[in-house]
PDB file of N, CA and C in Angstrom:
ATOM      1  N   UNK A   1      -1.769  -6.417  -3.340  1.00  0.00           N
ATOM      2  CA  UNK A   1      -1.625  -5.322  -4.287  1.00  0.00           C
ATOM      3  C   UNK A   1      -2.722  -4.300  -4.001  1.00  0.00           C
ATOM      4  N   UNK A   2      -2.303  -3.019  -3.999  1.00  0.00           N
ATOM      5  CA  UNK A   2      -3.295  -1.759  -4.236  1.00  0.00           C
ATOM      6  C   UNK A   2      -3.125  -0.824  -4.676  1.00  0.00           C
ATOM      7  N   UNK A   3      -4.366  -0.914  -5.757  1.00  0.00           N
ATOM      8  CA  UNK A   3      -3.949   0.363  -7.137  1.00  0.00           C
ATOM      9  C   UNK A   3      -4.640   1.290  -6.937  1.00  0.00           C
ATOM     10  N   UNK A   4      -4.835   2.672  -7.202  1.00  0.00           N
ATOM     11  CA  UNK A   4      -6.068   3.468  -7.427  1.00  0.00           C
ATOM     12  C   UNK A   4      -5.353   4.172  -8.487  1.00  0.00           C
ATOM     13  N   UNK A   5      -6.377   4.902  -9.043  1.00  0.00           N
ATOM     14  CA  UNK A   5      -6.055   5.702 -10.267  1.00  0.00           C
ATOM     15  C   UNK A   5      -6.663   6.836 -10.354  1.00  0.00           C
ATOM     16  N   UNK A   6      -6.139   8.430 -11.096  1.00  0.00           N
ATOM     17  CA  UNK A   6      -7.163   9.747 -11.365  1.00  0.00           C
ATOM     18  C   UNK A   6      -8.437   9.373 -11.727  1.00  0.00           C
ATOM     19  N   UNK A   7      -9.907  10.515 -11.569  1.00  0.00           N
ATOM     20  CA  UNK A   7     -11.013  10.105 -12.492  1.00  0.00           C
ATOM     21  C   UNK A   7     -10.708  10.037 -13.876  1.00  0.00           C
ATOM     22  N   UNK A   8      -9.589  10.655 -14.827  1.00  0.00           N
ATOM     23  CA  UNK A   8      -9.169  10.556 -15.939  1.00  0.00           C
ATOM     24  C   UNK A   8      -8.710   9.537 -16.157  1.00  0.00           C
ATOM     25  N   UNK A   9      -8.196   8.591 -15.693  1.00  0.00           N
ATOM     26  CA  UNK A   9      -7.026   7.055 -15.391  1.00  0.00           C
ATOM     27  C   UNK A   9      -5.778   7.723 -15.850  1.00  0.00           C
ATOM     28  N   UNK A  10      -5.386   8.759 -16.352  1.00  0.00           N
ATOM     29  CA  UNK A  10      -4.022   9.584 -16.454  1.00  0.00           C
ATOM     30  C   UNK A  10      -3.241   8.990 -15.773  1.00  0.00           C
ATOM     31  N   UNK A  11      -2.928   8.841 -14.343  1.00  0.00           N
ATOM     32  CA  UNK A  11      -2.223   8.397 -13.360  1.00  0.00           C
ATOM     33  C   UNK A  11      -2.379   7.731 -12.458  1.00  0.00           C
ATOM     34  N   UNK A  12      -1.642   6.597 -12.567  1.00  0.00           N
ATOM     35  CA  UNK A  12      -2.144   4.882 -11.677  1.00  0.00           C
ATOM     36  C   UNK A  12      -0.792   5.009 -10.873  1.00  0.00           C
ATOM     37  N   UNK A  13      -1.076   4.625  -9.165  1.00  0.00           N
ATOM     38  CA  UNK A  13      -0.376   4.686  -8.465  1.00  0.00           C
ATOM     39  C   UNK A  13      -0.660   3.120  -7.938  1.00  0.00           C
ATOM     40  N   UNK A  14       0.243   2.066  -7.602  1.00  0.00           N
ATOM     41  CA  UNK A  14       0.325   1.042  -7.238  1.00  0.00           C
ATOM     42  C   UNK A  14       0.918   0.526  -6.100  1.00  0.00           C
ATOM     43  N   UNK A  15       0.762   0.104  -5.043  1.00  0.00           N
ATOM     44  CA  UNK A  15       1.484   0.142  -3.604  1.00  0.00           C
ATOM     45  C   UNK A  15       1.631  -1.850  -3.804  1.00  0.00           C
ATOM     46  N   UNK A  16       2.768  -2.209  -3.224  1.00  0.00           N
ATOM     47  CA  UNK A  16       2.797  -3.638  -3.308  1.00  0.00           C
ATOM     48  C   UNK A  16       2.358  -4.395  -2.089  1.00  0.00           C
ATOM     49  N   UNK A  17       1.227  -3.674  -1.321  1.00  0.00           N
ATOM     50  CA  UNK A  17       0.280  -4.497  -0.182  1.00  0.00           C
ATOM     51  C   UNK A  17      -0.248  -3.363   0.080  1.00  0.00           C
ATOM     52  N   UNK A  18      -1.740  -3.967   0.343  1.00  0.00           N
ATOM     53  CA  UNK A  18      -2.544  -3.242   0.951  1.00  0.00           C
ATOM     54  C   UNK A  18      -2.224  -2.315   2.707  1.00  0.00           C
ATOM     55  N   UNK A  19      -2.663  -1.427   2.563  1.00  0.00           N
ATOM     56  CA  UNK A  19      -2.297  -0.582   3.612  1.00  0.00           C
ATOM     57  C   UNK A  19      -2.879  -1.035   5.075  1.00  0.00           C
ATOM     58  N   UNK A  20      -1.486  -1.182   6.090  1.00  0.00           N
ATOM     59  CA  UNK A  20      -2.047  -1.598   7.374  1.00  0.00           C
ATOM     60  C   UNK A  20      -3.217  -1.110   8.170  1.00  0.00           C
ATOM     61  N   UNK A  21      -3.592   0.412   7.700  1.00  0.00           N
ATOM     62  CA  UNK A  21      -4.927   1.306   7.982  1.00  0.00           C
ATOM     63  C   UNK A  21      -5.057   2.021   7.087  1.00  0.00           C
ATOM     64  N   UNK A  22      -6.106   2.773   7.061  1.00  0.00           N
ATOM     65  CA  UNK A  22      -6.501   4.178   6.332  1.00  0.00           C
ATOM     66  C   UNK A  22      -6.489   4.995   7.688  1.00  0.00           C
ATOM     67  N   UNK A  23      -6.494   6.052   7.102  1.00  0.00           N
ATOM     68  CA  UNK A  23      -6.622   7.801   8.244  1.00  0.00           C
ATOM     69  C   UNK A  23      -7.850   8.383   7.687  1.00  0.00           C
ATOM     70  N   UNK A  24      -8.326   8.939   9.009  1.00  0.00           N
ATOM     71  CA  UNK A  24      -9.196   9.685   8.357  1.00  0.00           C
ATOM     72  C   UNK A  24      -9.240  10.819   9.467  1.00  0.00           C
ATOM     73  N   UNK A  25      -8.921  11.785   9.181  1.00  0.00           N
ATOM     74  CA  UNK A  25      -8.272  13.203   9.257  1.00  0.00           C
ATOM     75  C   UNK A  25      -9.627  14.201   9.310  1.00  0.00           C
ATOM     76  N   UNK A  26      -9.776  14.975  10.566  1.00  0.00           N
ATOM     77  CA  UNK A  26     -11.013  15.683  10.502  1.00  0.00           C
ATOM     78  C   UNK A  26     -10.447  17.242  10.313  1.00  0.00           C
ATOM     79  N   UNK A  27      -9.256  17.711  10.057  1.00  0.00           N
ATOM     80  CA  UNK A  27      -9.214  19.076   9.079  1.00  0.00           C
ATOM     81  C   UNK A  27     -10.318  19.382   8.005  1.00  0.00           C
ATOM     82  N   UNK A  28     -10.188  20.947   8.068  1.00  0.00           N
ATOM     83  CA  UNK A  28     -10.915  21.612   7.378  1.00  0.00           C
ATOM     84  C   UNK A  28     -11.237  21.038   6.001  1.00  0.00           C
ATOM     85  N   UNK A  29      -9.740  20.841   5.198  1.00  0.00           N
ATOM     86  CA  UNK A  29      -9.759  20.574   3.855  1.00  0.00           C
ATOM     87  C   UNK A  29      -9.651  18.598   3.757  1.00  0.00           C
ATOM     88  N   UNK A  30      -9.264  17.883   4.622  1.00  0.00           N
ATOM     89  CA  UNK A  30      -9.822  16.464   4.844  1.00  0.00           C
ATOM     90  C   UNK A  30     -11.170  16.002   4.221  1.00  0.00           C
ATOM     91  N   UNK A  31     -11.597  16.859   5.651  1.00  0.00           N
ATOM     92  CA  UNK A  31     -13.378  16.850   5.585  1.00  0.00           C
ATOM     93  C   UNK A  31     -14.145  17.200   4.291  1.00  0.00           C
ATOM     94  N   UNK A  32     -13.436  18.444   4.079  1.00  0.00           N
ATOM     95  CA  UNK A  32     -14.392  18.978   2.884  1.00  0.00           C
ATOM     96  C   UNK A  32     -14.277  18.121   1.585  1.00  0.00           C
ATOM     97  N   UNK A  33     -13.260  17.248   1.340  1.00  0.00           N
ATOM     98  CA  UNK A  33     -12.779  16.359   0.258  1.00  0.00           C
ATOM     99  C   UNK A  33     -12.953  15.098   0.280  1.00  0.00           C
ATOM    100  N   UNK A  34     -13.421  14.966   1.805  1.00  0.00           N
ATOM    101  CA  UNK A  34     -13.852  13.184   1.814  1.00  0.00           C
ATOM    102  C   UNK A  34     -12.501  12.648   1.879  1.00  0.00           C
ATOM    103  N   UNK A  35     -11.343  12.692   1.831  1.00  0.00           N
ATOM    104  CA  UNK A  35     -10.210  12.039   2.031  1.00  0.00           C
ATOM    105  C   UNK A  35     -10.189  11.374   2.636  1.00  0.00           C
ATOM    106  N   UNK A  36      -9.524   9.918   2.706  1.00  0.00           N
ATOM    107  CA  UNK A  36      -9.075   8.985   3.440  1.00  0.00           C
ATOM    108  C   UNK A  36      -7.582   8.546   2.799  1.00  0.00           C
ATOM    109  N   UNK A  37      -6.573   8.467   3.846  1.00  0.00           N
ATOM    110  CA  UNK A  37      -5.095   8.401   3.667  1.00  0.00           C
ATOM    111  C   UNK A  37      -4.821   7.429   4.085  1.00  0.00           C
ATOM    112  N   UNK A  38      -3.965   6.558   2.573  1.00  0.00           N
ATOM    113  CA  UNK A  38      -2.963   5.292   3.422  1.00  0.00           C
ATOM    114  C   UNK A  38      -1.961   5.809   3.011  1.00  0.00           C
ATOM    115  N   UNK A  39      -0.925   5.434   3.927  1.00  0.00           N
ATOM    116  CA  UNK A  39       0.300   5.275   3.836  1.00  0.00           C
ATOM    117  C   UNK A  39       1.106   4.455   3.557  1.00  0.00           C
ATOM    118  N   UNK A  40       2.800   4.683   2.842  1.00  0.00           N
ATOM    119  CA  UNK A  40       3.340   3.788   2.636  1.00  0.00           C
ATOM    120  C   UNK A  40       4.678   4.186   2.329  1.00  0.00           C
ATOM    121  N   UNK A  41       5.659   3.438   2.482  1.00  0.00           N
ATOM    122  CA  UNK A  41       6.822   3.760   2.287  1.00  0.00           C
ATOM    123  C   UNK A  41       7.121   3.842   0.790  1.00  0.00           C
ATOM    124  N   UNK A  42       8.104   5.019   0.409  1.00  0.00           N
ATOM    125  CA  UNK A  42       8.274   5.266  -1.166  1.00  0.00           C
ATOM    126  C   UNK A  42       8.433   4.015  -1.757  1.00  0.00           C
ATOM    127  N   UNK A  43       9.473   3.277  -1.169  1.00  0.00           N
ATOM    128  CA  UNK A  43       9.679   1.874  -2.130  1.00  0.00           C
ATOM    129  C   UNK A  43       8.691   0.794  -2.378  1.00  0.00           C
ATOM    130  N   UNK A  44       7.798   1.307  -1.978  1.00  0.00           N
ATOM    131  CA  UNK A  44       6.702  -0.124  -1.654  1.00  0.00           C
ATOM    132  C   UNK A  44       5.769   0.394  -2.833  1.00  0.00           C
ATOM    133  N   UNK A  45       5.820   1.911  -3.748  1.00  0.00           N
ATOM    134  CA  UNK A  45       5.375   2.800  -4.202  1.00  0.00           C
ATOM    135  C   UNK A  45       5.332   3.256  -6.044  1.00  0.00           C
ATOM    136  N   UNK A  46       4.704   2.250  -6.623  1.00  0.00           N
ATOM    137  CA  UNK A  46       4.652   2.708  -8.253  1.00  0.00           C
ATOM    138  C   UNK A  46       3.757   3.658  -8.949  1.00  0.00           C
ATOM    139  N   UNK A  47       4.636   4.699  -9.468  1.00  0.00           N
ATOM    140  CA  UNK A  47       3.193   5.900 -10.068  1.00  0.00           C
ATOM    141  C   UNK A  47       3.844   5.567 -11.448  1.00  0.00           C
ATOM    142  N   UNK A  48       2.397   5.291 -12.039  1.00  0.00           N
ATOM    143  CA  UNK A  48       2.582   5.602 -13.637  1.00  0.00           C
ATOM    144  C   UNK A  48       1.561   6.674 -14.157  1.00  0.00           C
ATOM    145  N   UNK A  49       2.530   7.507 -15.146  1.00  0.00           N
ATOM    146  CA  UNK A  49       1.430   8.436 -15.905  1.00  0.00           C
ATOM    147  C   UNK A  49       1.544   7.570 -17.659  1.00  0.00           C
ATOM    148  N   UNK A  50       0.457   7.769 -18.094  1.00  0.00           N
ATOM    149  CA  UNK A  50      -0.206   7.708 -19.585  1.00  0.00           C
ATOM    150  C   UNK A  50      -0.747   9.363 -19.978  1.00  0.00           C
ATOM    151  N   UNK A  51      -0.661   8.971 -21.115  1.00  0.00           N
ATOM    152  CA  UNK A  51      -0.626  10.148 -22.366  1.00  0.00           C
ATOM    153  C   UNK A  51       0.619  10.713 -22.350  1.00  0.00           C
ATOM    154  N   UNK A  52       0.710  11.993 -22.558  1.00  0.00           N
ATOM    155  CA  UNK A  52       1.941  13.535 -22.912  1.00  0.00           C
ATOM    156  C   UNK A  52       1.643  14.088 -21.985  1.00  0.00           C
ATOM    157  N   UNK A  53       0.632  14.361 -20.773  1.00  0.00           N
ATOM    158  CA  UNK A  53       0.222  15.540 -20.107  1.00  0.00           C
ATOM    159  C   UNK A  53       0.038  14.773 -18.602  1.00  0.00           C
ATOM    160  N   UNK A  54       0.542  15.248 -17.618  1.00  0.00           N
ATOM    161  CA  UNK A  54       0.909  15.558 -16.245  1.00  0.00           C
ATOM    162  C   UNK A  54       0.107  16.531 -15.553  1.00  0.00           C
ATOM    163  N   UNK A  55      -0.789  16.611 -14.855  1.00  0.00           N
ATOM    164  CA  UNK A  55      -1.352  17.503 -14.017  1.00  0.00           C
ATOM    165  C   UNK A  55      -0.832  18.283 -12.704  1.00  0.00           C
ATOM    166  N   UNK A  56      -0.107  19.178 -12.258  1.00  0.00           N
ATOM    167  CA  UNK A  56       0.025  19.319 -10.910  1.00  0.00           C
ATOM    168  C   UNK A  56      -0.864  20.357 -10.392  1.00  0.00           C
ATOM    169  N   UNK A  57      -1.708  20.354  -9.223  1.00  0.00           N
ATOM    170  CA  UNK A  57      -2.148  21.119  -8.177  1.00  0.00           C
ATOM    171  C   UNK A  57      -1.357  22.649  -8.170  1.00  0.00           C
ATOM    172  N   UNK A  58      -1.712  23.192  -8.848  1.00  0.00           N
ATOM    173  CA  UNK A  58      -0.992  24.705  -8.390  1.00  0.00           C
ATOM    174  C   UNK A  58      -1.472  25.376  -6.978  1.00  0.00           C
ATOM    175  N   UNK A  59      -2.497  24.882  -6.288  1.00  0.00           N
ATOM    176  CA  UNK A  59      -2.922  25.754  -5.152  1.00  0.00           C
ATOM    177  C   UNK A  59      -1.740  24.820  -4.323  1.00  0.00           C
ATOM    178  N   UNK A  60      -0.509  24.312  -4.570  1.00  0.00           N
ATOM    179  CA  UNK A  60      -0.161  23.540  -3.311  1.00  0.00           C
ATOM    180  C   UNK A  60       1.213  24.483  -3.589  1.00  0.00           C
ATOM    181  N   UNK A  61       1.312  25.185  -4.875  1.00  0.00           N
ATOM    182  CA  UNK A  61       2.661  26.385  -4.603  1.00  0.00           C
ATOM    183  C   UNK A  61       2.399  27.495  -4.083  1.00  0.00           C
ATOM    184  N   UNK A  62       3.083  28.168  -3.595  1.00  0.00           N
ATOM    185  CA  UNK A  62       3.185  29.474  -3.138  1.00  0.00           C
ATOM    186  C   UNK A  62       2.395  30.376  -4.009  1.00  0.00           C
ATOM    187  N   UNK A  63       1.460  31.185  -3.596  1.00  0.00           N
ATOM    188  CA  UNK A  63       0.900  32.359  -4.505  1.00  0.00           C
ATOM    189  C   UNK A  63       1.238  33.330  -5.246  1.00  0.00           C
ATOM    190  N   UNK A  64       2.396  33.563  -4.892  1.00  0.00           N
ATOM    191  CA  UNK A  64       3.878  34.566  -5.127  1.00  0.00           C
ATOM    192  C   UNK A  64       3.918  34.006  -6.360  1.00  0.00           C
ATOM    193  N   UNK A  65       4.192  32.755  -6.735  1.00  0.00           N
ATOM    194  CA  UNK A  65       4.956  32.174  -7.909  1.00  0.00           C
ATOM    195  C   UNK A  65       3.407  31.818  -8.841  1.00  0.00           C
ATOM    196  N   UNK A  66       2.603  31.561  -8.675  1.00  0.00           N
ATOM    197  CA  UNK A  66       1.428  31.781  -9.751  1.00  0.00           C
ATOM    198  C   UNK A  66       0.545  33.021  -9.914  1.00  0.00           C
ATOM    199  N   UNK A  67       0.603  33.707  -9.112  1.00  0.00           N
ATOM    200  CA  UNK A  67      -0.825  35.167  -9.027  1.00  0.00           C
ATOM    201  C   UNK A  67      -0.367  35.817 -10.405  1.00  0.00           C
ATOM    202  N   UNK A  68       0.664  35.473 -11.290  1.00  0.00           N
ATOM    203  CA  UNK A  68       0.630  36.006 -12.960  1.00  0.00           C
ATOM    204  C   UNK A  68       0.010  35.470 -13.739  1.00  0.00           C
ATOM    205  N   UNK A  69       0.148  34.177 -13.293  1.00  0.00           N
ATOM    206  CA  UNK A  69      -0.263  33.079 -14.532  1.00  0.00           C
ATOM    207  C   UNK A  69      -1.846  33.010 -14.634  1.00  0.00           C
ATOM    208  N   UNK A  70      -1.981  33.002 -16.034  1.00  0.00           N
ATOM    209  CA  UNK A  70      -3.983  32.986 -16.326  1.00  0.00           C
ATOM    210  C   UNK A  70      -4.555  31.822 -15.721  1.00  0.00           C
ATOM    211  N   UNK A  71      -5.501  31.816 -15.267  1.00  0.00           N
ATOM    212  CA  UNK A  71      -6.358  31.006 -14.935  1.00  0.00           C
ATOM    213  C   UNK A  71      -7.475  30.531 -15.751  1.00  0.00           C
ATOM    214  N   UNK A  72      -7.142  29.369 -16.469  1.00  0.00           N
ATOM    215  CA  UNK A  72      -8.885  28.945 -17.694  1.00  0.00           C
ATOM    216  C   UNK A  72      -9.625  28.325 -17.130  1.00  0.00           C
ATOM    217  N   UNK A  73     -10.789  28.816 -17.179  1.00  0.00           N
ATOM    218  CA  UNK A  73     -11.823  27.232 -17.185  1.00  0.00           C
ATOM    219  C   UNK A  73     -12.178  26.509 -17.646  1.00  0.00           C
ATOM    220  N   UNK A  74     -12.227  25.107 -17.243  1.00  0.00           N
ATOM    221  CA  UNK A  74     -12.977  24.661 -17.662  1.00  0.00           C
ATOM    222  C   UNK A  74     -14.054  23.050 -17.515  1.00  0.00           C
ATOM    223  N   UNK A  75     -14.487  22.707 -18.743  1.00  0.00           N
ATOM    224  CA  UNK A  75     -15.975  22.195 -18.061  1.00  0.00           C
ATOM    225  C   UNK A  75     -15.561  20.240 -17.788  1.00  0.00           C
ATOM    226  N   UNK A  76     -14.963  19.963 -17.012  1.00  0.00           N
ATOM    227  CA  UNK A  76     -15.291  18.855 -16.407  1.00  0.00           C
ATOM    228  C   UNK A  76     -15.982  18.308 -16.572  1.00  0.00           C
ATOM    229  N   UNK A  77     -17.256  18.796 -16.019  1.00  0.00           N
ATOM    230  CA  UNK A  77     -18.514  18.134 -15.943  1.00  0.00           C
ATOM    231  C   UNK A  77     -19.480  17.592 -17.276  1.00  0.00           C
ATOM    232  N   UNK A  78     -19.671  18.344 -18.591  1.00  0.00           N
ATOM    233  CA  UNK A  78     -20.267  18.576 -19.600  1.00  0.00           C
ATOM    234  C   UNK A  78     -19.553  18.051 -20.888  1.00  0.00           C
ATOM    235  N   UNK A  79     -18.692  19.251 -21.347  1.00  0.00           N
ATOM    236  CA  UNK A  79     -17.740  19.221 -22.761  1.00  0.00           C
ATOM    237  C   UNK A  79     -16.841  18.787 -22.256  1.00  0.00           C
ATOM    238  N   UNK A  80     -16.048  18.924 -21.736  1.00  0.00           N
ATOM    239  CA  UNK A  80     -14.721  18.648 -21.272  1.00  0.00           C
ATOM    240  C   UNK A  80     -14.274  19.785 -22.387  1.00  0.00           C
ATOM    241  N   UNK A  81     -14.089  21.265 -22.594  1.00  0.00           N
ATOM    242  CA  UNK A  81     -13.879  22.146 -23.011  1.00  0.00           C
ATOM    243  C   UNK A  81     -13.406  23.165 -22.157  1.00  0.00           C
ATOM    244  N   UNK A  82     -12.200  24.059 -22.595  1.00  0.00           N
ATOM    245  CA  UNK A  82     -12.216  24.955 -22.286  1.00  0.00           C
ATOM    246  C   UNK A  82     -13.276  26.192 -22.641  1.00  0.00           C
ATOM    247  N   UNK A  83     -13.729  26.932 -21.652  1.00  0.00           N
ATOM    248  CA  UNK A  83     -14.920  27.792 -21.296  1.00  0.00           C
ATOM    249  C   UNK A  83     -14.638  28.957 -22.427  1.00  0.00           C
ATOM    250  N   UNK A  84     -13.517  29.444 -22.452  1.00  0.00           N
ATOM    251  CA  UNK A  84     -13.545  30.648 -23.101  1.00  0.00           C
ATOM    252  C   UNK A  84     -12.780  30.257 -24.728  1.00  0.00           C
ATOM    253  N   UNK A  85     -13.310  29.392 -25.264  1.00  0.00           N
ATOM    254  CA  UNK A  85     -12.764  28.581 -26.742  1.00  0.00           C
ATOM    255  C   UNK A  85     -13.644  28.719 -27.631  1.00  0.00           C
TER     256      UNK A  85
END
């Protein structure tokens, strides 16, 4: 079995065996993130989310389709607040 989960635990992804390798990928954005990639076939593949709220990555859509939408900040690190509240 191999689980990992968000720093929030929001979303636990579960693979039903450990991965035959990890990757480790020397791209720009790899590197800069520390990434290491296993792979696995979808079926071998359980994501669960907890709470009401879902996160997705907007820098992974097209710019076209977000450059309207507001951008908030906020504090991660400290309050866990939005900045301008």
């Amino acid at each position: 079995m191999f689980s990992v989960e968000c720093h929030c635990g929001n979303i636990k992804i579960t693979a039903n065996a450990l991965p035959s390798s990890i990757t480790s990928c020397n791209c720009s954005i790899c590197n800069r993130l520390g990434a290491l990639w296993a792979y696995f076939d979808l079926e071998n593949v359980e994501t669960l989310s907890g709470g009401k709220l879902i996160a997705i990555n907007c820098r992974m859509a097209p710019s076209s389709e977000t450059s309207n939408i507001p951008i908030r900040e906020f504090d991660g690190l400290v309050t866990w607040k939005y900045l301008d509240e």
